[in-house]
C-alpha atoms as a PDB file:
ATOM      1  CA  UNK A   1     -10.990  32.741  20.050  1.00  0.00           C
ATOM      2  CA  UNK A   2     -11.788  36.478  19.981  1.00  0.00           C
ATOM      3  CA  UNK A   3     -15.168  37.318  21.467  1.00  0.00           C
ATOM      4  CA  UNK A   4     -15.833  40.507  19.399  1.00  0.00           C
ATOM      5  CA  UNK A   5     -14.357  38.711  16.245  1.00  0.00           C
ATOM      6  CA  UNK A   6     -16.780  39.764  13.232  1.00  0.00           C
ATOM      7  CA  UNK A   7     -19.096  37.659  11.617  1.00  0.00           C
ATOM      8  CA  UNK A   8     -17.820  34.318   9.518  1.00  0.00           C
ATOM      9  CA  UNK A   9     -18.231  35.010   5.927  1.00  0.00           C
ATOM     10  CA  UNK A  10     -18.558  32.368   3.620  1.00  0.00           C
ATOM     11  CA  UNK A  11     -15.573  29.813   3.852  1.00  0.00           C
ATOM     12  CA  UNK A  12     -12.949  31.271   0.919  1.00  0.00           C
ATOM     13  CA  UNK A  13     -11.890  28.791  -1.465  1.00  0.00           C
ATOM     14  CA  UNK A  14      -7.745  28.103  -2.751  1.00  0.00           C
ATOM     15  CA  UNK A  15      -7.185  26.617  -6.356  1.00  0.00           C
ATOM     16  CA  UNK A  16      -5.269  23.409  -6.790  1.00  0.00           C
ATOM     17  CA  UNK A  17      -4.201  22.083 -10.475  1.00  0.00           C
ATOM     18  CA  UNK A  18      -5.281  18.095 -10.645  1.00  0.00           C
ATOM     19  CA  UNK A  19      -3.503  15.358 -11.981  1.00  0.00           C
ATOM     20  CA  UNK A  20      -5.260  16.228 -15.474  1.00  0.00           C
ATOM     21  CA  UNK A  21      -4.235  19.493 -15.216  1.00  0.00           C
ATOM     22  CA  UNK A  22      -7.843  20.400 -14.033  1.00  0.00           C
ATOM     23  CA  UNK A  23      -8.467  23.576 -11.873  1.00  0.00           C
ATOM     24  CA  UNK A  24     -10.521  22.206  -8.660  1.00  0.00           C
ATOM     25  CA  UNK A  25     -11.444  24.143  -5.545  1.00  0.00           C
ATOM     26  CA  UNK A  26     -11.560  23.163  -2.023  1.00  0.00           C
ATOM     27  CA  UNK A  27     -12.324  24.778   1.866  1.00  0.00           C
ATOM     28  CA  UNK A  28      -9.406  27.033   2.685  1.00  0.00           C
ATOM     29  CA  UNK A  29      -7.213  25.267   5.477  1.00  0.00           C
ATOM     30  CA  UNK A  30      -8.860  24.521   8.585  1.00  0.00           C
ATOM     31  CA  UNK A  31      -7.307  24.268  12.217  1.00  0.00           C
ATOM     32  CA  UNK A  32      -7.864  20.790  14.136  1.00  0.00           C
ATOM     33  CA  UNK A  33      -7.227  21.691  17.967  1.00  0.00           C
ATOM     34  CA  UNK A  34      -5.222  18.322  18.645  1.00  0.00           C
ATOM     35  CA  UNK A  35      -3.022  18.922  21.238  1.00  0.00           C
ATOM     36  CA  UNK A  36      -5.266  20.407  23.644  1.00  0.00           C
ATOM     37  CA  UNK A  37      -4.258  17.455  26.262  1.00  0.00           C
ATOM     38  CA  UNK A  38      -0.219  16.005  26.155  1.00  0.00           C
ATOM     39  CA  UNK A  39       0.680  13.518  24.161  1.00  0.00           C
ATOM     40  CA  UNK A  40       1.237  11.131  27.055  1.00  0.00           C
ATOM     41  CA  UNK A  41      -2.282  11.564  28.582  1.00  0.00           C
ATOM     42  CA  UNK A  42      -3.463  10.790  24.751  1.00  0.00           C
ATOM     43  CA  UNK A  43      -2.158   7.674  24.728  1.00  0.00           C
ATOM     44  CA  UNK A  44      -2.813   6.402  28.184  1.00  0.00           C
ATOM     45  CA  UNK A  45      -3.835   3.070  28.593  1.00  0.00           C
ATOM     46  CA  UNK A  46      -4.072   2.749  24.614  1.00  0.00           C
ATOM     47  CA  UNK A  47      -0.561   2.137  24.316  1.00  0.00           C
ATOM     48  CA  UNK A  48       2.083  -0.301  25.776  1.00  0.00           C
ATOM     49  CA  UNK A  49       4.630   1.531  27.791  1.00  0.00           C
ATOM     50  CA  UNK A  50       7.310   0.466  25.085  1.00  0.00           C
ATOM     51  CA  UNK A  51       5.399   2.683  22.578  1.00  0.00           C
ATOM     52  CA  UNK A  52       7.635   5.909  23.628  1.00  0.00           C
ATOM     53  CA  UNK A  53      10.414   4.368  22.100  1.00  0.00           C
ATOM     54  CA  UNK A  54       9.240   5.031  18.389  1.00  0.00           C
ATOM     55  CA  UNK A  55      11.308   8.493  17.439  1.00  0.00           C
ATOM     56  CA  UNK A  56       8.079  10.271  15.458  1.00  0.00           C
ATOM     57  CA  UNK A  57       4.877   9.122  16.694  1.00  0.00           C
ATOM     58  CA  UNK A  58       1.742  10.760  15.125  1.00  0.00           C
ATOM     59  CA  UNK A  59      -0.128  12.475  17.922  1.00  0.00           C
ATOM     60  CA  UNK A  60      -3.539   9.972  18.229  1.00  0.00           C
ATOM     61  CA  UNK A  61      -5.733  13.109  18.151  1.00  0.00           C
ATOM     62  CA  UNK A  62      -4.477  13.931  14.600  1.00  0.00           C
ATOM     63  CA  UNK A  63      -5.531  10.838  13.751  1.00  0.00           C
ATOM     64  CA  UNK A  64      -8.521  10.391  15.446  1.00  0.00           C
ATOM     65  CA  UNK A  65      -9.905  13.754  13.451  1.00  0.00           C
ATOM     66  CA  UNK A  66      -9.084  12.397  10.595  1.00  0.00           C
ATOM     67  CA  UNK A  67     -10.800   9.292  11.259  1.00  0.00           C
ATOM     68  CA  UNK A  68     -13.949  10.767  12.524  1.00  0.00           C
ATOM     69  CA  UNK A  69     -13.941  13.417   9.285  1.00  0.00           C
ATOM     70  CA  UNK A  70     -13.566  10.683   6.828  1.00  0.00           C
ATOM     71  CA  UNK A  71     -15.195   7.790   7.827  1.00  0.00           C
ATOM     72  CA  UNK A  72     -18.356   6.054   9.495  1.00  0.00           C
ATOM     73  CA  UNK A  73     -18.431   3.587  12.083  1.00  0.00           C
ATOM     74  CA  UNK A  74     -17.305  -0.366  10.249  1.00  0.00           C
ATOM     75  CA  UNK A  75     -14.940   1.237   7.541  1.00  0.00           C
ATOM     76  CA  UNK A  76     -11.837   0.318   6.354  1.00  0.00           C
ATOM     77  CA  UNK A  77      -8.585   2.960   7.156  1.00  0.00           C
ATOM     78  CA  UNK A  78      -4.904   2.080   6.230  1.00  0.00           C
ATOM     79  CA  UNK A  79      -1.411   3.002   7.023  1.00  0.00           C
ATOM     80  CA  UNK A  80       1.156   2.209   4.836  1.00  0.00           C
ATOM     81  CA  UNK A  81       4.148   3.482   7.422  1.00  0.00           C
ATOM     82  CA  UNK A  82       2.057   2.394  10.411  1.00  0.00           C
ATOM     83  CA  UNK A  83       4.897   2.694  12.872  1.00  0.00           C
ATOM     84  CA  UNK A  84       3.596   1.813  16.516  1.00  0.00           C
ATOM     85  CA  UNK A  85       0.132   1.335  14.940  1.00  0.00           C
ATOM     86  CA  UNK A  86      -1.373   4.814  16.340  1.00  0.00           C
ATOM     87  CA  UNK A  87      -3.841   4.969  12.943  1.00  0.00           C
ATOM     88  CA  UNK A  88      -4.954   1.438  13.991  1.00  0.00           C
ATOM     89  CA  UNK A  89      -5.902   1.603  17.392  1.00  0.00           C
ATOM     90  CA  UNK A  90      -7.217   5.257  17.101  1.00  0.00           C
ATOM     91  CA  UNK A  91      -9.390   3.471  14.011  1.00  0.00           C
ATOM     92  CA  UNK A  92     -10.027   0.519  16.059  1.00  0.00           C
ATOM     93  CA  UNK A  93     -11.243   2.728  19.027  1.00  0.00           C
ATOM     94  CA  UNK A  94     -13.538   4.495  16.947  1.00  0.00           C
ATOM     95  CA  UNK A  95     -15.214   1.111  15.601  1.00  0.00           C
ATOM     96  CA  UNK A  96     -13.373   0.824  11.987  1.00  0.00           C
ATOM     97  CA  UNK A  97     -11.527  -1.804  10.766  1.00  0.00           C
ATOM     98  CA  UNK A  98      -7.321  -1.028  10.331  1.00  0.00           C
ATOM     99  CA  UNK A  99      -4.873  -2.343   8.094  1.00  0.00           C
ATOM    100  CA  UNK A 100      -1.491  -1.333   8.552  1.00  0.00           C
ATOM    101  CA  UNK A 101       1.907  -2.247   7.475  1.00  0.00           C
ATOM    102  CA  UNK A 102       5.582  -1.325   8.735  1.00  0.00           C
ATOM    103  CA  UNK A 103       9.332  -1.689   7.318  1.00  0.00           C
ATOM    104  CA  UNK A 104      11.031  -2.138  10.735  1.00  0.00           C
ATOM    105  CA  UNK A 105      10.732  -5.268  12.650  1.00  0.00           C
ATOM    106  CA  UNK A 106      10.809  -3.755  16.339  1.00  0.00           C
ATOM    107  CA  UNK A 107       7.415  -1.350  15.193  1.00  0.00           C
ATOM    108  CA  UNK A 108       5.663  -4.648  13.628  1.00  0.00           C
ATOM    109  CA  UNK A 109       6.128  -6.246  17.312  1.00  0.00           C
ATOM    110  CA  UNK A 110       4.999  -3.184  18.939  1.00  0.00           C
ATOM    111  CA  UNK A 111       1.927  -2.022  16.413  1.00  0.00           C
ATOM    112  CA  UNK A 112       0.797  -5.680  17.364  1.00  0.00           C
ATOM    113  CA  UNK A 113       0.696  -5.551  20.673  1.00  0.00           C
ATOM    114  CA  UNK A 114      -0.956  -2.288  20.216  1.00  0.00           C
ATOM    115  CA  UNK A 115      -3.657  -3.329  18.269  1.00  0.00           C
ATOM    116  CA  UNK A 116      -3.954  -6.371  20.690  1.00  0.00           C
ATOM    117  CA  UNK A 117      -4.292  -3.886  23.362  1.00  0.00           C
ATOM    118  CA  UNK A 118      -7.363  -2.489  22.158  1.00  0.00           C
ATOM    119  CA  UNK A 119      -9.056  -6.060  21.553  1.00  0.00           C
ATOM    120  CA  UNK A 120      -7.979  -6.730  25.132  1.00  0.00           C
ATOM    121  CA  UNK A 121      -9.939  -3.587  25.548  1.00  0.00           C
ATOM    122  CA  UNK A 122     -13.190  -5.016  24.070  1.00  0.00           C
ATOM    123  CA  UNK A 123     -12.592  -3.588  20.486  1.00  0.00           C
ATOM    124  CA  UNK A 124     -13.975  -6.379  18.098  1.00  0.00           C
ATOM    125  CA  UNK A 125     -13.183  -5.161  15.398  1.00  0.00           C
ATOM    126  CA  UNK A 126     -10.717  -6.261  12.437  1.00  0.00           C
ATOM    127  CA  UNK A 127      -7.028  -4.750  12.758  1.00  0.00           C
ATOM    128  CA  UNK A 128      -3.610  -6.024  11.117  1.00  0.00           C
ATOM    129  CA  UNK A 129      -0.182  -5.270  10.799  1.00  0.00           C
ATOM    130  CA  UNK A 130       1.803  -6.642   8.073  1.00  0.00           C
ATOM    131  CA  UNK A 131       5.134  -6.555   7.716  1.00  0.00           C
ATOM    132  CA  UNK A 132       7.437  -4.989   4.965  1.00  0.00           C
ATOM    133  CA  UNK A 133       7.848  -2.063   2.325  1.00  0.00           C
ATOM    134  CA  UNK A 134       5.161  -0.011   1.840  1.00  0.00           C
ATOM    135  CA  UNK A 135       6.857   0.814  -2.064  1.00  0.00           C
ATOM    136  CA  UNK A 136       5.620  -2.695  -2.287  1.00  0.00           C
ATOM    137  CA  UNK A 137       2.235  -2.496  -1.284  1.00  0.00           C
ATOM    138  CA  UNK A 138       0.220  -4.274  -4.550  1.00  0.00           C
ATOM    139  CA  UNK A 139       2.353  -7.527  -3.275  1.00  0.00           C
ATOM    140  CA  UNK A 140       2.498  -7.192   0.645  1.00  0.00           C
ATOM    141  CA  UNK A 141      -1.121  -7.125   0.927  1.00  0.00           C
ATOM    142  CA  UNK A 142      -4.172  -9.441   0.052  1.00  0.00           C
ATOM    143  CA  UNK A 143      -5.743  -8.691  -3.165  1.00  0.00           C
ATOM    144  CA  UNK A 144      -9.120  -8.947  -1.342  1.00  0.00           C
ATOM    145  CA  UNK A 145      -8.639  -5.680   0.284  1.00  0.00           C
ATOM    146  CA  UNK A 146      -8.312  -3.676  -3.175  1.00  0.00           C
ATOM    147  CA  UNK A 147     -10.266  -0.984  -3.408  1.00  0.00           C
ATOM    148  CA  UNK A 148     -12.423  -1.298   0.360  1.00  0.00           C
ATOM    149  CA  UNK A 149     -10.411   1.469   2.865  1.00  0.00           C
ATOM    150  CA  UNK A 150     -12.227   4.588   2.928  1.00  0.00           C
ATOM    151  CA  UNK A 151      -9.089   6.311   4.567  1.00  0.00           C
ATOM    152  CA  UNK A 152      -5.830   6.189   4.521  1.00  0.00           C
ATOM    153  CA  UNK A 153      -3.467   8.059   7.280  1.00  0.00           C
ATOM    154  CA  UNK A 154      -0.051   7.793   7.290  1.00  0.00           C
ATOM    155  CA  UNK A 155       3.562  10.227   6.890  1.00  0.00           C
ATOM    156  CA  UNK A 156       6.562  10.126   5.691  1.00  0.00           C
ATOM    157  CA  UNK A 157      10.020   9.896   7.773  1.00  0.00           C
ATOM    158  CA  UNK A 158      10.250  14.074   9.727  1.00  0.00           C
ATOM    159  CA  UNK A 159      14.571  14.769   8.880  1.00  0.00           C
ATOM    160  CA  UNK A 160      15.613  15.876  12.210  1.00  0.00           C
ATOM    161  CA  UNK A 161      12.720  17.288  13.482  1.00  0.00           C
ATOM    162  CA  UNK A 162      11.789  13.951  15.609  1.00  0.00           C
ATOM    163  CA  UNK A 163      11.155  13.139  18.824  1.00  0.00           C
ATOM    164  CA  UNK A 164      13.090  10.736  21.103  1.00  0.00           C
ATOM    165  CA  UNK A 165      14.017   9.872  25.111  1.00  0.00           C
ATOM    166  CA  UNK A 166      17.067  11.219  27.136  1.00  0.00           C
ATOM    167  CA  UNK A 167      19.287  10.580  30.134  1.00  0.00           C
ATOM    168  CA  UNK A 168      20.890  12.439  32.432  1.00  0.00           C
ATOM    169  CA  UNK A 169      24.537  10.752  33.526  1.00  0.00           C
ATOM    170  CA  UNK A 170      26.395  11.854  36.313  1.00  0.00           C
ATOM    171  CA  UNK A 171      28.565  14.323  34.944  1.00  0.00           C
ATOM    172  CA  UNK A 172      25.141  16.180  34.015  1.00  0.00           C
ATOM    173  CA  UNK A 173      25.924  15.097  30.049  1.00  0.00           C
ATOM    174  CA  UNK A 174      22.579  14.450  28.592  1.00  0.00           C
ATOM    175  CA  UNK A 175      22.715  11.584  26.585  1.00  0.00           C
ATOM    176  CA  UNK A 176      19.841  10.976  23.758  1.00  0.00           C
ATOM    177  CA  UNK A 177      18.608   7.498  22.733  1.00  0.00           C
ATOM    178  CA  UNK A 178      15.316   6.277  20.637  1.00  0.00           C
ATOM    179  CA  UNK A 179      15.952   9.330  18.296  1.00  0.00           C
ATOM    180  CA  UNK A 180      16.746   7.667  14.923  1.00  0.00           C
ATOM    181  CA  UNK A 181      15.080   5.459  12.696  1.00  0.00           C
ATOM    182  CA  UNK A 182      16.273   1.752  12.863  1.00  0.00           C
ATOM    183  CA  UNK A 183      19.787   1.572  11.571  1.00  0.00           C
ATOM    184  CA  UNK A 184      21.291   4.131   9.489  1.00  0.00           C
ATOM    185  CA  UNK A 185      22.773   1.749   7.320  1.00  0.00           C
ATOM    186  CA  UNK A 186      19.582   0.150   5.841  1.00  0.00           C
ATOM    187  CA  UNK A 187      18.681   1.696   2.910  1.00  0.00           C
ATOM    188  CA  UNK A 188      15.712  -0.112   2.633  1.00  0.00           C
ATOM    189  CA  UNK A 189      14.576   2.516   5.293  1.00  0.00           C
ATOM    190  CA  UNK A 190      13.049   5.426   3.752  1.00  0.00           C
ATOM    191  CA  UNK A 191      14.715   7.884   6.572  1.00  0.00           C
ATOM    192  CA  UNK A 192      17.246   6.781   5.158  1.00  0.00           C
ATOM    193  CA  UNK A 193      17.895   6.898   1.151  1.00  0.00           C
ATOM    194  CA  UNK A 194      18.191  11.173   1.371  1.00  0.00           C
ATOM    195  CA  UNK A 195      15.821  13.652   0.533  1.00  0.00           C
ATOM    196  CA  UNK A 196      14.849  12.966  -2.998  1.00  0.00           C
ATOM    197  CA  UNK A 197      14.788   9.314  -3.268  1.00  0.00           C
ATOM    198  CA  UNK A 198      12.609   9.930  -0.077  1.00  0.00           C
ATOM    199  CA  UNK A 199      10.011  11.610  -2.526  1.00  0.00           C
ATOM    200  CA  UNK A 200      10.399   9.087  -5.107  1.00  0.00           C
ATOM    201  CA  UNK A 201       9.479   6.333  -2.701  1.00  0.00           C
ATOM    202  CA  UNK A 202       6.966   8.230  -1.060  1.00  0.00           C
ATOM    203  CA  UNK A 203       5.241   8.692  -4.614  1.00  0.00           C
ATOM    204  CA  UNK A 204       5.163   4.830  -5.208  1.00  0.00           C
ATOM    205  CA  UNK A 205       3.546   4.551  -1.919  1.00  0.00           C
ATOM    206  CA  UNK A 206       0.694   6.845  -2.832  1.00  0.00           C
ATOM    207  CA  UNK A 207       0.233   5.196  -6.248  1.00  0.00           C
ATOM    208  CA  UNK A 208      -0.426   2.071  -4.612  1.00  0.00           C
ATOM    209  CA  UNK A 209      -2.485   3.236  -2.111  1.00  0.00           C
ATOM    210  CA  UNK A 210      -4.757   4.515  -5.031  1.00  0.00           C
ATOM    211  CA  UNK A 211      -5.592   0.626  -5.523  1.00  0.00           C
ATOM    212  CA  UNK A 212      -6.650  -0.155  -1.983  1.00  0.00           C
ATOM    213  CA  UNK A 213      -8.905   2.806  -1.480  1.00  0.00           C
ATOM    214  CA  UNK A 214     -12.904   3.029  -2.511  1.00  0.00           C
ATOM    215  CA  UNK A 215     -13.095   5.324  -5.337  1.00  0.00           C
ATOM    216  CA  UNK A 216     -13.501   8.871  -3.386  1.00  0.00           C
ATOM    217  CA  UNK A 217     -11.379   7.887  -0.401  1.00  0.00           C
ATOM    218  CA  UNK A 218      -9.133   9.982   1.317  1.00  0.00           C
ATOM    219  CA  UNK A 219      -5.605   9.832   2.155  1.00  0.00           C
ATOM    220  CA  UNK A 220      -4.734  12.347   5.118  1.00  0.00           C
ATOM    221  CA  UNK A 221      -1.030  12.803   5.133  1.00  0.00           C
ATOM    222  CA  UNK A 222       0.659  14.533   8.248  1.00  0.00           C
ATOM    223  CA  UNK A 223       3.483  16.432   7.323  1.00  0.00           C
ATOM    224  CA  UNK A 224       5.883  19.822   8.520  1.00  0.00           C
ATOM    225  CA  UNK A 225       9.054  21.477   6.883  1.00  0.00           C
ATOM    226  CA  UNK A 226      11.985  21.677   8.487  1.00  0.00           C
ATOM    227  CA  UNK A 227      15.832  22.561   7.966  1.00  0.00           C
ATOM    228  CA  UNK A 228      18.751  21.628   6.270  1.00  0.00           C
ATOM    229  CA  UNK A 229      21.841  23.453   6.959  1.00  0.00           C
ATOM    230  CA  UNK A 230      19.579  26.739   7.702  1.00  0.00           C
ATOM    231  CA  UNK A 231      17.673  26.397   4.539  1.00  0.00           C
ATOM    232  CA  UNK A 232      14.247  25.497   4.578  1.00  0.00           C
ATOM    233  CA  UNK A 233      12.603  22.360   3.465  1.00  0.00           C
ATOM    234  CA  UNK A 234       9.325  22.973   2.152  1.00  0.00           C
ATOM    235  CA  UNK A 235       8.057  19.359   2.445  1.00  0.00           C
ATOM    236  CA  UNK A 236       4.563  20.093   2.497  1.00  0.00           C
ATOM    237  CA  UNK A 237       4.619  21.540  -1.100  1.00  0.00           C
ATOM    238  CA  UNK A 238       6.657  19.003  -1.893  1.00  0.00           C
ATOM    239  CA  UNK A 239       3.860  16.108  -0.795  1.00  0.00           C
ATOM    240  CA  UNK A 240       1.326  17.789  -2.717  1.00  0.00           C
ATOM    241  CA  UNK A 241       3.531  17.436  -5.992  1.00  0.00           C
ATOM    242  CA  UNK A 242       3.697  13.788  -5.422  1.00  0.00           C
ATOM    243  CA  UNK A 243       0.550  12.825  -4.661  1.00  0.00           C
ATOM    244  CA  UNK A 244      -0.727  14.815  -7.905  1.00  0.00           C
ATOM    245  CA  UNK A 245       1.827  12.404  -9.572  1.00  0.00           C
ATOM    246  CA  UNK A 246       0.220   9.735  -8.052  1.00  0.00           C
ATOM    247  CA  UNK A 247      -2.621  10.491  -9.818  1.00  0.00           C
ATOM    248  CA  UNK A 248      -4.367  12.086  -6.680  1.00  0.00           C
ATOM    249  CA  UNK A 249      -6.449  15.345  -6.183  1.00  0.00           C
ATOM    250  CA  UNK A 250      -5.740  17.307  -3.466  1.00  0.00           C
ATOM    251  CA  UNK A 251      -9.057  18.122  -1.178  1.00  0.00           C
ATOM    252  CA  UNK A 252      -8.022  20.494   1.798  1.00  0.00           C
ATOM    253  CA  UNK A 253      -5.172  21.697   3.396  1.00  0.00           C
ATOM    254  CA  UNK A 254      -5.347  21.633   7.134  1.00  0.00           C
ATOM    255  CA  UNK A 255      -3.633  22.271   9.850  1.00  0.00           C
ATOM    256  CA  UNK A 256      -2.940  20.134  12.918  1.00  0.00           C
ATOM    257  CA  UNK A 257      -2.191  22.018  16.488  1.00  0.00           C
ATOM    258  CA  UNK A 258       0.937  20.585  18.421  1.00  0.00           C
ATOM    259  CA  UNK A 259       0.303  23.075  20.960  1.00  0.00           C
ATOM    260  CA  UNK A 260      -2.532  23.749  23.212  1.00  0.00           C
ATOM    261  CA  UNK A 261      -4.772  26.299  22.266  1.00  0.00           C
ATOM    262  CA  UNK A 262      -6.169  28.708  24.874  1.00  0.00           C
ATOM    263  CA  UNK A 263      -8.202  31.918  24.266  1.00  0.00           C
ATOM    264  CA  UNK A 264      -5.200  34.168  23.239  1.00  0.00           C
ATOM    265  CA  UNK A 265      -2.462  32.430  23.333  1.00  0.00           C
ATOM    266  CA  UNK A 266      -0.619  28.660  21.918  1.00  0.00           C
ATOM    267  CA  UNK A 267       1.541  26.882  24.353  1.00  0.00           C
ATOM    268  CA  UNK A 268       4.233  24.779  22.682  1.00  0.00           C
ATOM    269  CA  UNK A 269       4.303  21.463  23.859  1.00  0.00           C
ATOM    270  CA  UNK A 270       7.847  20.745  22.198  1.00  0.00           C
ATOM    271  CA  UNK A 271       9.478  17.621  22.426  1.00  0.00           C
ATOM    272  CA  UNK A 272      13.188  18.109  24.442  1.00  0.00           C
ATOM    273  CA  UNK A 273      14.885  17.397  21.209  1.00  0.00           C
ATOM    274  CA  UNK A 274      12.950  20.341  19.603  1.00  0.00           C
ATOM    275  CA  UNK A 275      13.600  22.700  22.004  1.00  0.00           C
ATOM    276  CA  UNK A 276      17.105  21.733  21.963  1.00  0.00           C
ATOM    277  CA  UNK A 277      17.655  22.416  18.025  1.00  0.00           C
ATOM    278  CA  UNK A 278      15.766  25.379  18.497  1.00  0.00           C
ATOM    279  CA  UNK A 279      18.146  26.727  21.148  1.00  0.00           C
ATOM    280  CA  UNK A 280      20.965  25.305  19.448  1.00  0.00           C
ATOM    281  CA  UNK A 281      20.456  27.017  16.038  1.00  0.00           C
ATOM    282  CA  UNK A 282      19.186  30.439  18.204  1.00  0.00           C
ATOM    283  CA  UNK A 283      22.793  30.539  19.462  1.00  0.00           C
ATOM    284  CA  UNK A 284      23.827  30.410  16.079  1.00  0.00           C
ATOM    285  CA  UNK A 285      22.173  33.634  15.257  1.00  0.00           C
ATOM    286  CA  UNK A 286      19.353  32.263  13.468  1.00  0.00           C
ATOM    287  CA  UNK A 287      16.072  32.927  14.867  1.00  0.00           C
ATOM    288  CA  UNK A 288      13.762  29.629  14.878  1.00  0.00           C
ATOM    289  CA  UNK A 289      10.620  29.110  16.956  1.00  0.00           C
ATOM    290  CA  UNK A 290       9.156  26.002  18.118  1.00  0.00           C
ATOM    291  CA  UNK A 291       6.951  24.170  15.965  1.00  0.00           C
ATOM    292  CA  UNK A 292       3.462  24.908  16.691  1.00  0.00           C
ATOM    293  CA  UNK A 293       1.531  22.996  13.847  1.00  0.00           C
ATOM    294  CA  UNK A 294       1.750  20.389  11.047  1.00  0.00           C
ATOM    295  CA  UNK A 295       0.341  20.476   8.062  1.00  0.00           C
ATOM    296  CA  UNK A 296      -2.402  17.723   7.095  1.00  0.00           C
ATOM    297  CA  UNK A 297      -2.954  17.472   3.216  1.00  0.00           C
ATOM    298  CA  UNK A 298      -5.865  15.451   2.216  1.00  0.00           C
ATOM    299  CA  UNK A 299      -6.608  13.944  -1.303  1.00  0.00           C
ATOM    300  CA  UNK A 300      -9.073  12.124  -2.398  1.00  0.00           C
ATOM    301  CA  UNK A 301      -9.027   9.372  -5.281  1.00  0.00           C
ATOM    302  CA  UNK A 302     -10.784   9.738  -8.646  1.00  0.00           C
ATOM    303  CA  UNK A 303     -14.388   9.243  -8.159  1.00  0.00           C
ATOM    304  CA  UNK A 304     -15.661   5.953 -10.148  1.00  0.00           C
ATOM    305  CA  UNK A 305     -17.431   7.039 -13.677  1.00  0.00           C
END
């Protein structure tokens, strides 16, 4: 962004430990400039207006990047927690075939009519949603698609750090709705088993993604910390731990922009429930900023010997 930045030197390297235990290198983190137009304008006529309901949609220009990086034109990409479908139809758009599958029956409907959207649009190629739990992924989906997706894209449930709709009544009470996951009693519903049954299931997910992707394959997981009762959740580190229990190898670390990027400065494009802890926990004396970024960790699967 700096015009009279210095030369680039050569890209530094970071150190991860593998599965085995084995020292591997990869690129240092890069930045993927995602958020340079608003999330509405992104998903435009790519989305049915019933979409905005979802509570923590993945912005489609996170997961177009990742698509483009990762994969050629007539590969396979998956998401195991497909929600309104946004890995499909981004996938779809950019002339892969998508495989998805969702727990909650409202975000089957809508990831449908999603992924119908973009045939309607002239897309011919493959996408499905299937319903159920992606713990159980070895039985929910066809054994034909073992090993064939390139990609997979997906994240696990954000804590409170989601997004949502409000209302204004009246009496000028602002009244919040679409900002939880399904019901809170279904425990079924990874949002809600609690934090460390949450990274339990999460690891079961990305062991049995290991036997639907081609040896080498990528999984790009979007993920971001946030905070419980003023302590810090460090989920990122936390994903990397499971996947390398998983018996994956973490590639990169990146780092997705929710804000727009101009030549000095980021402009938060927080959603009004962010902005509204932020403020909250500010006038409790603790000093937060708006999230400007989430971290995308990539690992790849064993190559075949």
């Amino acid at each position: 962004m700096n015009p009279a930045a210095p030369e680039p030197t050569a890209p530094r390297e970071e150190t991860f430990v593998t599965a085995d235990h084995q020292p591997t290198t990869a690129a240092a983190p890069s930045v993927w400039a995602t958020a340079q137009s608003a999330p509405a304008s992104q998903r435009k006529h790519r989305y049915t207006p019933e979409s905005t309901a979802h509570p923590a949609k993945m912005l489609p220009a996170v997961a177009a990047h990742a698509i483009r990086h990762y994969t050629s034109p007539g590969d396979l990409v998956l998401d195991p927690m497909c929600g309104i479908g946004t890995t499909l139809v981004e996938a779809l758009h950019a002339g892969r075939h998508a495989l998805g599958v969702e727990y909650e029956p409202h975000w089957v409907h809508l990831a449908r009519d999603n992924v119908a959207l973009a045939h309607q649009a002239g897309v011919a190629h493959r996408g499905e949603v299937h319903a159920g739990d992606a713990r159980q992924l070895r039985t929910l989906l066809p054994a034909a698609y073992a090993r064939q997706a390139t990609l997979a894209v997906t994240s696990p449930p954000y804590g409170p750090s989601v997004h949502g709709q409000v209302i204004t009544t009246p009496n000028t009470k602002v009244q919040k709705f679409h900002h939880r996951y399904g019901n809170t009693l279904d425990r079924g519903n990874l949002a809600n088993i609690g934090h460390h049954r949450l990274l339990a299931g999460f690891t079961r997910i990305l062991t049995a993604l290991g036997d639907f992707l081609a040896p080498g394959g990528h999984i790009a997981i979007t993920v971001r910390p946030w905070r419980e009762h003023s302590e810090l959740i460090d989920l990122p580190a936390q994903i990397i731990a499971c996947g390398q229990r998983a018996g994956l190898i973490p590639a990169e670390r990146c780092v997705a922009l929710l804000a727009r990027a101009t030549d000095t400065e980021l402009i938060a494009r927080g959603s009004f429930f962010q902005r509204d802890f932020i403020r909250k926990q500010r006038n409790a004396g603790l000093p937060l900023h708006l999230i400007a970024h989430e971290d995308v960790i990539i690992f790849r699967t064993p190559s075949a010997t």
